[in-house]
Protein backbone atom coordinates (compact mmCIF):
# COMPACT_ATOMS: atom_id res chain seq x y z
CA UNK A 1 0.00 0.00 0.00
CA UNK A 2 1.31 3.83 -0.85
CA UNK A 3 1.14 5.13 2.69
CA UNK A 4 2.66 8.03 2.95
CA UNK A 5 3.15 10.92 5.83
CA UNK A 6 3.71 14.09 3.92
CA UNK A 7 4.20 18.03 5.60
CA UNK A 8 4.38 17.68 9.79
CA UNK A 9 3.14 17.45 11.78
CA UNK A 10 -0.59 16.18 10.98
CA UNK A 11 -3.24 17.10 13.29
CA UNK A 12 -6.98 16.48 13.49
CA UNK A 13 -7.49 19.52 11.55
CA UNK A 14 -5.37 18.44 8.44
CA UNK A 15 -8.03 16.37 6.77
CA UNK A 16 -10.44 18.80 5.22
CA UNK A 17 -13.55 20.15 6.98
CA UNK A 18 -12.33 20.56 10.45
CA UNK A 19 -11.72 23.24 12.93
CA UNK A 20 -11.10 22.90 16.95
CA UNK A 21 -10.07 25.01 19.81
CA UNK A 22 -8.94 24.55 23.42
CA UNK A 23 -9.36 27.17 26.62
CA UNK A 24 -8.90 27.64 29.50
CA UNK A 25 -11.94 28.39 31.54
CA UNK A 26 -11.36 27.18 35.09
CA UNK A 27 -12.34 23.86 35.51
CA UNK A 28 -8.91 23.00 36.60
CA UNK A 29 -5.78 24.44 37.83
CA UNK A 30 -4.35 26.86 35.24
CA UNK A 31 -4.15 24.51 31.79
CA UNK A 32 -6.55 24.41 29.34
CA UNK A 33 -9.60 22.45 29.71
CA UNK A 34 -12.44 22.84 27.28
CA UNK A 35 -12.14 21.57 23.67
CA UNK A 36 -14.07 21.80 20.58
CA UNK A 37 -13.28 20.10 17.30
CA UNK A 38 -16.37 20.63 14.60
CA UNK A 39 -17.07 19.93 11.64
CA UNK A 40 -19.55 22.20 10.15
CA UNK A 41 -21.34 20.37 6.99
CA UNK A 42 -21.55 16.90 9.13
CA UNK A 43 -19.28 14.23 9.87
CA UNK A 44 -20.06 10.25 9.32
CA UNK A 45 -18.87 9.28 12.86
CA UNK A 46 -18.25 6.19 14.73
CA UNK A 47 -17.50 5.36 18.08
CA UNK A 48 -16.07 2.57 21.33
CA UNK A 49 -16.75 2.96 24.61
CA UNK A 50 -15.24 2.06 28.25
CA UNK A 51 -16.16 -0.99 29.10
CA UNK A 52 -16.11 -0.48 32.65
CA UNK A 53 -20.28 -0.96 33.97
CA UNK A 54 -20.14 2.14 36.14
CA UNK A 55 -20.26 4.54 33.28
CA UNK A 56 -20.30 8.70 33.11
CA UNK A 57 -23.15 10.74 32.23
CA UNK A 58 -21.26 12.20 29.12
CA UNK A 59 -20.80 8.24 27.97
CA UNK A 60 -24.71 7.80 28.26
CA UNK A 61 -25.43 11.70 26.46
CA UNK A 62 -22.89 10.82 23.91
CA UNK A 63 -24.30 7.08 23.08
CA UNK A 64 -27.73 8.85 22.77
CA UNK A 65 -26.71 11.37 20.39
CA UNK A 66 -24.65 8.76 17.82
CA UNK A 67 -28.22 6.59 17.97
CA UNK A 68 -30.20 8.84 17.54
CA UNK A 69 -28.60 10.62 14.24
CA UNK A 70 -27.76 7.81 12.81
CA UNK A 71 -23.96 8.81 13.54
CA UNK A 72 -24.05 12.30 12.22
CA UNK A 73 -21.63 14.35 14.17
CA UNK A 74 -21.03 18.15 13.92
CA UNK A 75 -19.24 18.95 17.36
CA UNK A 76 -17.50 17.14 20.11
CA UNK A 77 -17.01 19.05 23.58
CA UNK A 78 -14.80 17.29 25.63
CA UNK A 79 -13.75 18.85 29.35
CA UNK A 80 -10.77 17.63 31.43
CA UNK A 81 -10.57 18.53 35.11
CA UNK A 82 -14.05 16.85 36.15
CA UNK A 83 -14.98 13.23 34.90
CA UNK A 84 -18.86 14.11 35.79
CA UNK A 85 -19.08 10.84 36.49
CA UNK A 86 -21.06 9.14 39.33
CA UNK A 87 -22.75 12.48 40.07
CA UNK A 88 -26.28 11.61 39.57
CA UNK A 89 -29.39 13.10 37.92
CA UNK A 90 -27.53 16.34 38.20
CA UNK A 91 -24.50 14.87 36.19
CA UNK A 92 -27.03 13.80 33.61
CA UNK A 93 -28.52 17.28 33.55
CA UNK A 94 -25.30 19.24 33.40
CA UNK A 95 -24.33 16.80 30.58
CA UNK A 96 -27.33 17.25 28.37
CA UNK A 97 -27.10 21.09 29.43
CA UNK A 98 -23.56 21.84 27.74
CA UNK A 99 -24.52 19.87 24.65
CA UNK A 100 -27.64 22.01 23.98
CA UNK A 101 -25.25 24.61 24.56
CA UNK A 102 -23.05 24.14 21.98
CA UNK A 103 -25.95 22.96 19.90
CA UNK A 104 -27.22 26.87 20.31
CA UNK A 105 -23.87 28.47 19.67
CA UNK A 106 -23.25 26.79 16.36
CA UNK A 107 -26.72 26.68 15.38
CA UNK A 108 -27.15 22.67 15.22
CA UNK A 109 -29.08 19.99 16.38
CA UNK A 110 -28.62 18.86 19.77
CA UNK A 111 -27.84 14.99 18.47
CA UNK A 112 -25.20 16.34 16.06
CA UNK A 113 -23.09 17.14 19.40
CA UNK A 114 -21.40 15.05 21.21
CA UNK A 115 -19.39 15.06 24.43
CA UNK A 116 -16.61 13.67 26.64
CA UNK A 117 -15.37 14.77 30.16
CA UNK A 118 -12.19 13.11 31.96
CA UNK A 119 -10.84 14.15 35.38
CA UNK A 120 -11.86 13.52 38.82
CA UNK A 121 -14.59 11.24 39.33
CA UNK A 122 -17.57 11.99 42.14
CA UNK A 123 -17.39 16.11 41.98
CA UNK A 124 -19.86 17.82 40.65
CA UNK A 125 -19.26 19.76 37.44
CA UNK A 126 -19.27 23.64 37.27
CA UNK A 127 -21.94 24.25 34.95
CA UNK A 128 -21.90 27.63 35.06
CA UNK A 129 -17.99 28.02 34.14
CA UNK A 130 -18.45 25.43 31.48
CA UNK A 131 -21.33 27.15 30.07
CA UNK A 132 -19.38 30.42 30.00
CA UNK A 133 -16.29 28.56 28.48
CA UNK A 134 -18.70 27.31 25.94
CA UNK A 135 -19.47 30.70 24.48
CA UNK A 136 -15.90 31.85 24.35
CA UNK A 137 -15.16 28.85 21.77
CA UNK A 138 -13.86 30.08 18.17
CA UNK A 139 -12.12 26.89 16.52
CA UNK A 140 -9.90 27.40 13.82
CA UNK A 141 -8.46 25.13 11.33
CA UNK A 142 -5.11 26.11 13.41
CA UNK A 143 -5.93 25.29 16.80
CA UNK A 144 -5.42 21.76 16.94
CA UNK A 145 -2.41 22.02 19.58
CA UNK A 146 -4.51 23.73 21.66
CA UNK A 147 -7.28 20.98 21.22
CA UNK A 148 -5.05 18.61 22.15
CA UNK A 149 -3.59 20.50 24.92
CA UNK A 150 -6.80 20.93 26.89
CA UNK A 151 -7.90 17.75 27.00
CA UNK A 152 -4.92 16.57 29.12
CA UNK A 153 -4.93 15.29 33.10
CA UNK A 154 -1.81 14.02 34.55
CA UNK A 155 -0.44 13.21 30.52
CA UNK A 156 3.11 14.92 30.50
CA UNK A 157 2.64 16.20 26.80
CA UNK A 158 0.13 15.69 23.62
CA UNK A 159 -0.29 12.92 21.58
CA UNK A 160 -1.04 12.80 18.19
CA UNK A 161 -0.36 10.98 14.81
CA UNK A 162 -1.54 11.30 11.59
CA UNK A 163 -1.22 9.19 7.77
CA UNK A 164 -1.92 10.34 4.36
CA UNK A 165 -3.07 8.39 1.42
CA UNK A 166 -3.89 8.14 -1.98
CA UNK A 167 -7.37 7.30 -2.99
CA UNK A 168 -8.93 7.74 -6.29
CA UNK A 169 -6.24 10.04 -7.20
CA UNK A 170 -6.83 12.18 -3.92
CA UNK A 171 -4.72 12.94 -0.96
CA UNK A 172 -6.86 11.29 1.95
CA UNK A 173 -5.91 12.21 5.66
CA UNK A 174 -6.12 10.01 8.91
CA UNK A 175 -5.29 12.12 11.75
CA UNK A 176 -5.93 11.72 15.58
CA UNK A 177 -5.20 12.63 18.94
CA UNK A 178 -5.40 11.06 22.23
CA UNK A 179 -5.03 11.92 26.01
CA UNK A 180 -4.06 9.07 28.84
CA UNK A 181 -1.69 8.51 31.34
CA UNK A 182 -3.15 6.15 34.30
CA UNK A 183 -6.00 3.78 34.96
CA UNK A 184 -5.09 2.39 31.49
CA UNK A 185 -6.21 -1.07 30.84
CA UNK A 186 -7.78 -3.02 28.02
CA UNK A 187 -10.70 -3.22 27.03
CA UNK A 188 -10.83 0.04 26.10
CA UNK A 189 -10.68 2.49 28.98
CA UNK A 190 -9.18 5.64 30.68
CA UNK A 191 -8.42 7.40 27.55
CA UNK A 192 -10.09 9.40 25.32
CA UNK A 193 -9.14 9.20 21.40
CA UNK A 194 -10.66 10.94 18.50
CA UNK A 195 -9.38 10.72 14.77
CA UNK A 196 -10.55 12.60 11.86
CA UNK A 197 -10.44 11.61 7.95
CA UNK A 198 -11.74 13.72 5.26
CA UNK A 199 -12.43 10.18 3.63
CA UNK A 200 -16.18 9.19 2.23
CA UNK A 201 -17.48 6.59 4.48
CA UNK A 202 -20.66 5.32 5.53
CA UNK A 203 -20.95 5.43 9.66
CA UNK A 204 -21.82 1.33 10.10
CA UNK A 205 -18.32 0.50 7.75
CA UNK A 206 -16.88 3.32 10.07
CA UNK A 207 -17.70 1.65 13.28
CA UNK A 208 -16.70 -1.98 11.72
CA UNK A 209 -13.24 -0.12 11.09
CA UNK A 210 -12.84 1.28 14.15
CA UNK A 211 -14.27 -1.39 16.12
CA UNK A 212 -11.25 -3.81 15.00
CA UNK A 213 -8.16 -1.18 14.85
CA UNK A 214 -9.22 -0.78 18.93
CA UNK A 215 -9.23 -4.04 19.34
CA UNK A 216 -5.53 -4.35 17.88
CA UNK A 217 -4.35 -1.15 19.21
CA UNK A 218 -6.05 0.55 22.47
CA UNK A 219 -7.07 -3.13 23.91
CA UNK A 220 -3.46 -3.86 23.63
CA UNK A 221 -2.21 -1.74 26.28
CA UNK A 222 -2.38 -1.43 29.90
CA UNK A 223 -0.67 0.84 32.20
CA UNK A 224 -2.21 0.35 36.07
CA UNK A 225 -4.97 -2.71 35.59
CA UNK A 226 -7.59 -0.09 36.24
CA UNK A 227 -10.73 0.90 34.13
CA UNK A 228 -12.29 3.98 34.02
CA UNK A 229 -15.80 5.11 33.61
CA UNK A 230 -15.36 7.92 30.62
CA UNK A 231 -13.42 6.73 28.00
CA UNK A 232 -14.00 6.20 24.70
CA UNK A 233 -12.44 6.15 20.91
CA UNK A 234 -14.59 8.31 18.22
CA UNK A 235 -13.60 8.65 14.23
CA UNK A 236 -15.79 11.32 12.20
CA UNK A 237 -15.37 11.16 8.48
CA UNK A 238 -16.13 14.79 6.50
CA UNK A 239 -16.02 13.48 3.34
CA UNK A 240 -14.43 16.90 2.10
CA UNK A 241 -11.83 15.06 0.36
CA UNK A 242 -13.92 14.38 -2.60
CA UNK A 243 -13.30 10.88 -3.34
CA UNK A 244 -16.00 8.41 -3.75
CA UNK A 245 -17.29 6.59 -1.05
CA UNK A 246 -15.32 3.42 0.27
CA UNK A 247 -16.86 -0.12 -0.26
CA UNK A 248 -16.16 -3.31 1.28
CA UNK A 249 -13.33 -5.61 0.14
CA UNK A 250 -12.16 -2.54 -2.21
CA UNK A 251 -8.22 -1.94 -2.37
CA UNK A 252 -8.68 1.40 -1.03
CA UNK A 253 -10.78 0.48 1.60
CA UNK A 254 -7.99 -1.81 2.66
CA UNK A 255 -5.76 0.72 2.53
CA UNK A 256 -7.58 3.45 4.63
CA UNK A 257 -8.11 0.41 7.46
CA UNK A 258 -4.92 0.12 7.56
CA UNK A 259 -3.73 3.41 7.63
CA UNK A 260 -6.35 4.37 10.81
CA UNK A 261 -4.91 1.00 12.60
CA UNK A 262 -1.62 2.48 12.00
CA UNK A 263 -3.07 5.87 13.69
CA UNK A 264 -4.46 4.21 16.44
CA UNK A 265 -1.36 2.09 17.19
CA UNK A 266 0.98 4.75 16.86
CA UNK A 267 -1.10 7.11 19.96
CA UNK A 268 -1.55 3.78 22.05
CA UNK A 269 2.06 3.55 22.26
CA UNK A 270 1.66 7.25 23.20
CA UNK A 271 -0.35 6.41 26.00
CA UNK A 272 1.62 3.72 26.64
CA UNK A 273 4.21 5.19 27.22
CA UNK A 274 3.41 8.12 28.86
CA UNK A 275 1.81 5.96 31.63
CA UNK A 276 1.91 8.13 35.16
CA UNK A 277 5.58 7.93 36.16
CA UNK A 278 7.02 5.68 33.81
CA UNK A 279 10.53 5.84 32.14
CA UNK A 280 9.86 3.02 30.19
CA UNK A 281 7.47 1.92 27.54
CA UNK A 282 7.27 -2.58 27.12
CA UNK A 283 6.42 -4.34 24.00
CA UNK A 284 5.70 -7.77 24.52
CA UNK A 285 5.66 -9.56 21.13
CA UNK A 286 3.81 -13.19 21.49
CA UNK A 287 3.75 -15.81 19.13
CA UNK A 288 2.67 -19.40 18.65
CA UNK A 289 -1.06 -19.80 20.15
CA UNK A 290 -3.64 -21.71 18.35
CA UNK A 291 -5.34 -18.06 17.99
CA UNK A 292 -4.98 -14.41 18.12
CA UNK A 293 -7.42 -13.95 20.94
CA UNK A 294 -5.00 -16.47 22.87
CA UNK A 295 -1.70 -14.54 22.10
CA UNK A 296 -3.75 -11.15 23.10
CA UNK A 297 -4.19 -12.27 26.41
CA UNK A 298 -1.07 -13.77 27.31
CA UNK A 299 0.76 -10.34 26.36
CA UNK A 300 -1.74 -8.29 28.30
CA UNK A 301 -0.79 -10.46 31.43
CA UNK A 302 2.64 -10.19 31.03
CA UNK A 303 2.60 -6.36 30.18
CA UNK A 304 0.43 -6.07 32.84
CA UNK A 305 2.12 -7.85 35.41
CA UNK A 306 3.32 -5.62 38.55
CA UNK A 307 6.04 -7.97 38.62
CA UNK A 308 7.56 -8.32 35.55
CA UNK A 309 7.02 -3.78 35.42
CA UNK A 310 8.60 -3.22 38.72
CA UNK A 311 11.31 -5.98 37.34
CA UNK A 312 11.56 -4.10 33.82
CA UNK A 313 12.14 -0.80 36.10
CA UNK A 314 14.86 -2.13 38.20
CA UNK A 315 16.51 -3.47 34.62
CA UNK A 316 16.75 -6.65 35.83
CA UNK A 317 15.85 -10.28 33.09
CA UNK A 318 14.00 -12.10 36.04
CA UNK A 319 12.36 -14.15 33.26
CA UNK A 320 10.40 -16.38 35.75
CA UNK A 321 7.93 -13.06 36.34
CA UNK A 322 7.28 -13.59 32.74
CA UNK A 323 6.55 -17.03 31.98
CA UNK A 324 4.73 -16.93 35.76
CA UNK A 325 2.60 -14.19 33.89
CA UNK A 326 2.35 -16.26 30.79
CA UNK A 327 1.22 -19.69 33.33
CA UNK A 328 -1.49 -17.80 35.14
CA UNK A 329 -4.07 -16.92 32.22
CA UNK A 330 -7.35 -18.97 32.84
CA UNK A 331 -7.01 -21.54 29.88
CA UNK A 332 -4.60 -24.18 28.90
CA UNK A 333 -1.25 -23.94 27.62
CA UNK A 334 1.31 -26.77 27.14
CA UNK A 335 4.17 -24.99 29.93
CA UNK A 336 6.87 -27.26 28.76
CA UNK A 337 7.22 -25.69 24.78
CA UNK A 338 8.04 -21.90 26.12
CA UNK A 339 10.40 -19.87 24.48
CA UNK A 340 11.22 -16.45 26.48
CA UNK A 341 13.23 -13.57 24.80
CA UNK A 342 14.01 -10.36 27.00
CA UNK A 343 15.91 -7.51 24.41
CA UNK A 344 18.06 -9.26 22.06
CA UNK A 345 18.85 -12.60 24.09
CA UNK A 346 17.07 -15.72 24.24
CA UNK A 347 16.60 -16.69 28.03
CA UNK A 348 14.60 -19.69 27.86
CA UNK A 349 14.15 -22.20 25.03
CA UNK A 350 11.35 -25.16 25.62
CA UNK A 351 10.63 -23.43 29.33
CA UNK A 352 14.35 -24.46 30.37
CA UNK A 353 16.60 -21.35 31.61
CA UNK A 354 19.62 -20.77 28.92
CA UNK A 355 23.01 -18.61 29.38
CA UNK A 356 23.12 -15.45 28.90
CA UNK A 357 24.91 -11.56 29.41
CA UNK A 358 23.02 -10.56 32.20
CA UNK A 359 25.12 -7.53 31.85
CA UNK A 360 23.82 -6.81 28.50
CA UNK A 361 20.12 -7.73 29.34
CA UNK A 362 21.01 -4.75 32.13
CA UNK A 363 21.80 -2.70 29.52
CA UNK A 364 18.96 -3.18 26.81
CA UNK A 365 16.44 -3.37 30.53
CA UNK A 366 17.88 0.51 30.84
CA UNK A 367 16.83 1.41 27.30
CA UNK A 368 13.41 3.63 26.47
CA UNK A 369 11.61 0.55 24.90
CA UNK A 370 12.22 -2.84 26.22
CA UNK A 371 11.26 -6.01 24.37
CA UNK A 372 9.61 -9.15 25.24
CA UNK A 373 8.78 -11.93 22.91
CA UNK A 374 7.72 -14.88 23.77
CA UNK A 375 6.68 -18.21 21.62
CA UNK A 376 4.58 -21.05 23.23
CA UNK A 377 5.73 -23.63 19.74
CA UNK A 378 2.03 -24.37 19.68
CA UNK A 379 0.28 -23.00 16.71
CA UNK A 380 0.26 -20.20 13.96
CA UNK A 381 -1.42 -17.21 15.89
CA UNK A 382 0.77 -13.76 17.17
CA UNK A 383 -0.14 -10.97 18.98
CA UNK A 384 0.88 -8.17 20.77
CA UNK A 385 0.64 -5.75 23.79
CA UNK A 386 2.39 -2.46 25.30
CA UNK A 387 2.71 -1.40 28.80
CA UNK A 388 4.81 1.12 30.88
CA UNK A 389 7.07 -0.01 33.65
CA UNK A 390 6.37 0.51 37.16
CA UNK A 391 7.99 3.30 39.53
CA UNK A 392 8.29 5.33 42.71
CA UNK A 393 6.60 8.25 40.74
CA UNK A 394 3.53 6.53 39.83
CA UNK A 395 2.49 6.10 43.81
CA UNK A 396 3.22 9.62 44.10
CA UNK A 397 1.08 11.01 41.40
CA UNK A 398 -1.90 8.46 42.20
CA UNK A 399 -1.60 8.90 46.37
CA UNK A 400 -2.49 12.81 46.20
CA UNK A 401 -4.50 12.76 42.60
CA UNK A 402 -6.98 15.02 43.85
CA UNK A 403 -5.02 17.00 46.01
């Protein structure tokens, strides 16, 4: 496929028919924290949601809006500082409230809006300084680093990625941007993501697109083990590229699924790692399972493993945390076919220990991005996962979160 990333960097305003904005209002400390992106003729959008059963009155607006328009989507308000989350009737009300208020300032239906909060869970959100906020937005095709500023919490910078295409003899963008930092853990939660495409795409081949790059990318990392009860992944579609819409098993609708998995893995390494406190970000690599689903699962557990992180941290190749991690998933595995490497050395081979530099493995352990792979020898499947090591700083930042 001709995928190609042209003038940087690409934002969520790159591919035609989009404008956002970020403010400050007062919601939180002194960063920005209300966000608009819009797209003013209509979007096709799709979306994913946390699955964590406690979920936030902006979730429940938001799901609401996307059924009821058929997945038409002009605007998307997201707020950081407050989560608005298990706040009640009044959390419902305050939700529904700043929708219809952007609804009224950009002259649009109140289901063409949709919205996202993230921040501190149980507080009740200041309507009356969102509402204000609200009328001071002004997005710009421009203002995409501010976007992606104000939707931060404890992230230590932006994150956002972007491809470009050609389709039909037109330059198609896929661009997104993404905030998370802690409580990150598959399935899908304590992030939010939203990618734009100036692509021609129905909403239900939108959401079949999206629904399986998430499952590849987001629902492949984990930071803490925790869930959260905001989080989702949205893609809107303008269409303002011109080319003709995309059909099933079409070479160019391959090629724009691809290029949005490629978005969506490149920002969940982001999140990755940018997990709270972390100096280091894990790819475990596992191959060998009789199916993908398998291979998923055993690389969650082992990226997810406080073990094998506070191990990873400390630079040390205790590869018993990992194939420990590998033994406890909940279905069966032959144990005695395990292959285990940590960097560039082989440690185990058939789940018996090897030789190796343990002053090397030191070396690659101390290294930005550390590698795991690990082969159980007992079928054709692979997968993958990405996680963040453990450290001191991540029980300071999480003991006094909301002080």
């Amino acid at each position: 496929m001709l995928n190609i990333q042209l003038a940087s960097p690409l934002t969520v305003t790159t591919p035609k028919g989009f404008k956002a904005t970020g403010i400050h209002v007062g919601l939180r400390r002194k960063r920005k924290d209300l966000a608009l992106l819009i797209c003013e003729a209509g979007a096709d959008a799709a979306a994913v949601y946390t699955t964590n059963q406690v979920q936030a009155a902006p979730i429940t607006v938001t799901k609401q809006a996307m059924a009821t328009s058929g997945g038409k989507v002009h605007a998307v308000l997201v707020n950081s500082g407050n989560a608005n989350a298990c706040t009640g009737q009044l959390g419902l009300e305050h939700a529904y409230a700043s929708q219809q208020a952007v609804a009224d300032q950009f002259q649009l239906a109140q289901e063409h809006v949709v919205i996202a909060s993230t921040g501190i869970i149980g507080q009740p959100l200041e309507i009356d300084t969102l509402l204000q906020g609200i009328e001071q937005l002004q997005p710009d095709e421009g203002e995409a680093d501010d976007f992606a500023l104000a939707i931060l919490t404890t992230d230590t910078g932006t994150k956002t990625a972007g491809r470009q295409i050609w389709l039909g003899g037109e330059l198609v963008s896929v661009c997104g941007v993404a905030k998370g930092s802690g409580m990150i853990h598959p399935n899908m939660a304590t992030m939010l993501g939203f990618l734009t495409t100036d692509a021609s795409i129905a909403s239900p081949l939108l959401q079949d697109i999206l629904k399986s790059a998430v499952n590849r990318t987001f629902n492949c990392i984990t930071v803490d083990g925790d869930s959260s009860t905001n989080d989702m992944v949205m893609i809107l579609a303008s269409g303002a590229a011109q080319t003709q819409p995309l059909q099933p098993g079409t070479d160019e609708m391959g090629q724009f699924q691809q290029a949005v998995e490629e978005v969506c893995q490149d920002l969940a390494k982001q999140i990755a790692r940018d997990g709270e406190g972390a100096t280091k970000l894990i790819e475990v690599n596992v191959h060998g399972t009789a199916n993908e689903w398998t291979a998923r699962k055993i690389a969650k557990q082992i990226v997810g493993s406080s073990l094998v992180k506070t191990a990873i941290f400390g630079e040390d190749a205790n590869w018993g945390r990992i194939i420990a991690a590998v033994g406890s998933i909940d279905e069966p595995i032959d144990v005695g076919q395990i292959d285990i490497r940590i960097g560039s050395q082989w440690v185990l081979r058939h789940s018996m220990p090897i030789l190796f530099d343990e002053s090397l493995a030191s070396r690659e352990l101390a290294q930005e991005v550390v590698e795991i792979e690990v082969n159980l020898n007992q079928g054709p499947a692979s997968s993958h996962a990405f996680g963040c090591d453990l450290t001191y700083d991540y029980i300071k930042i999480n003991a006094s979160y909301r002080t």
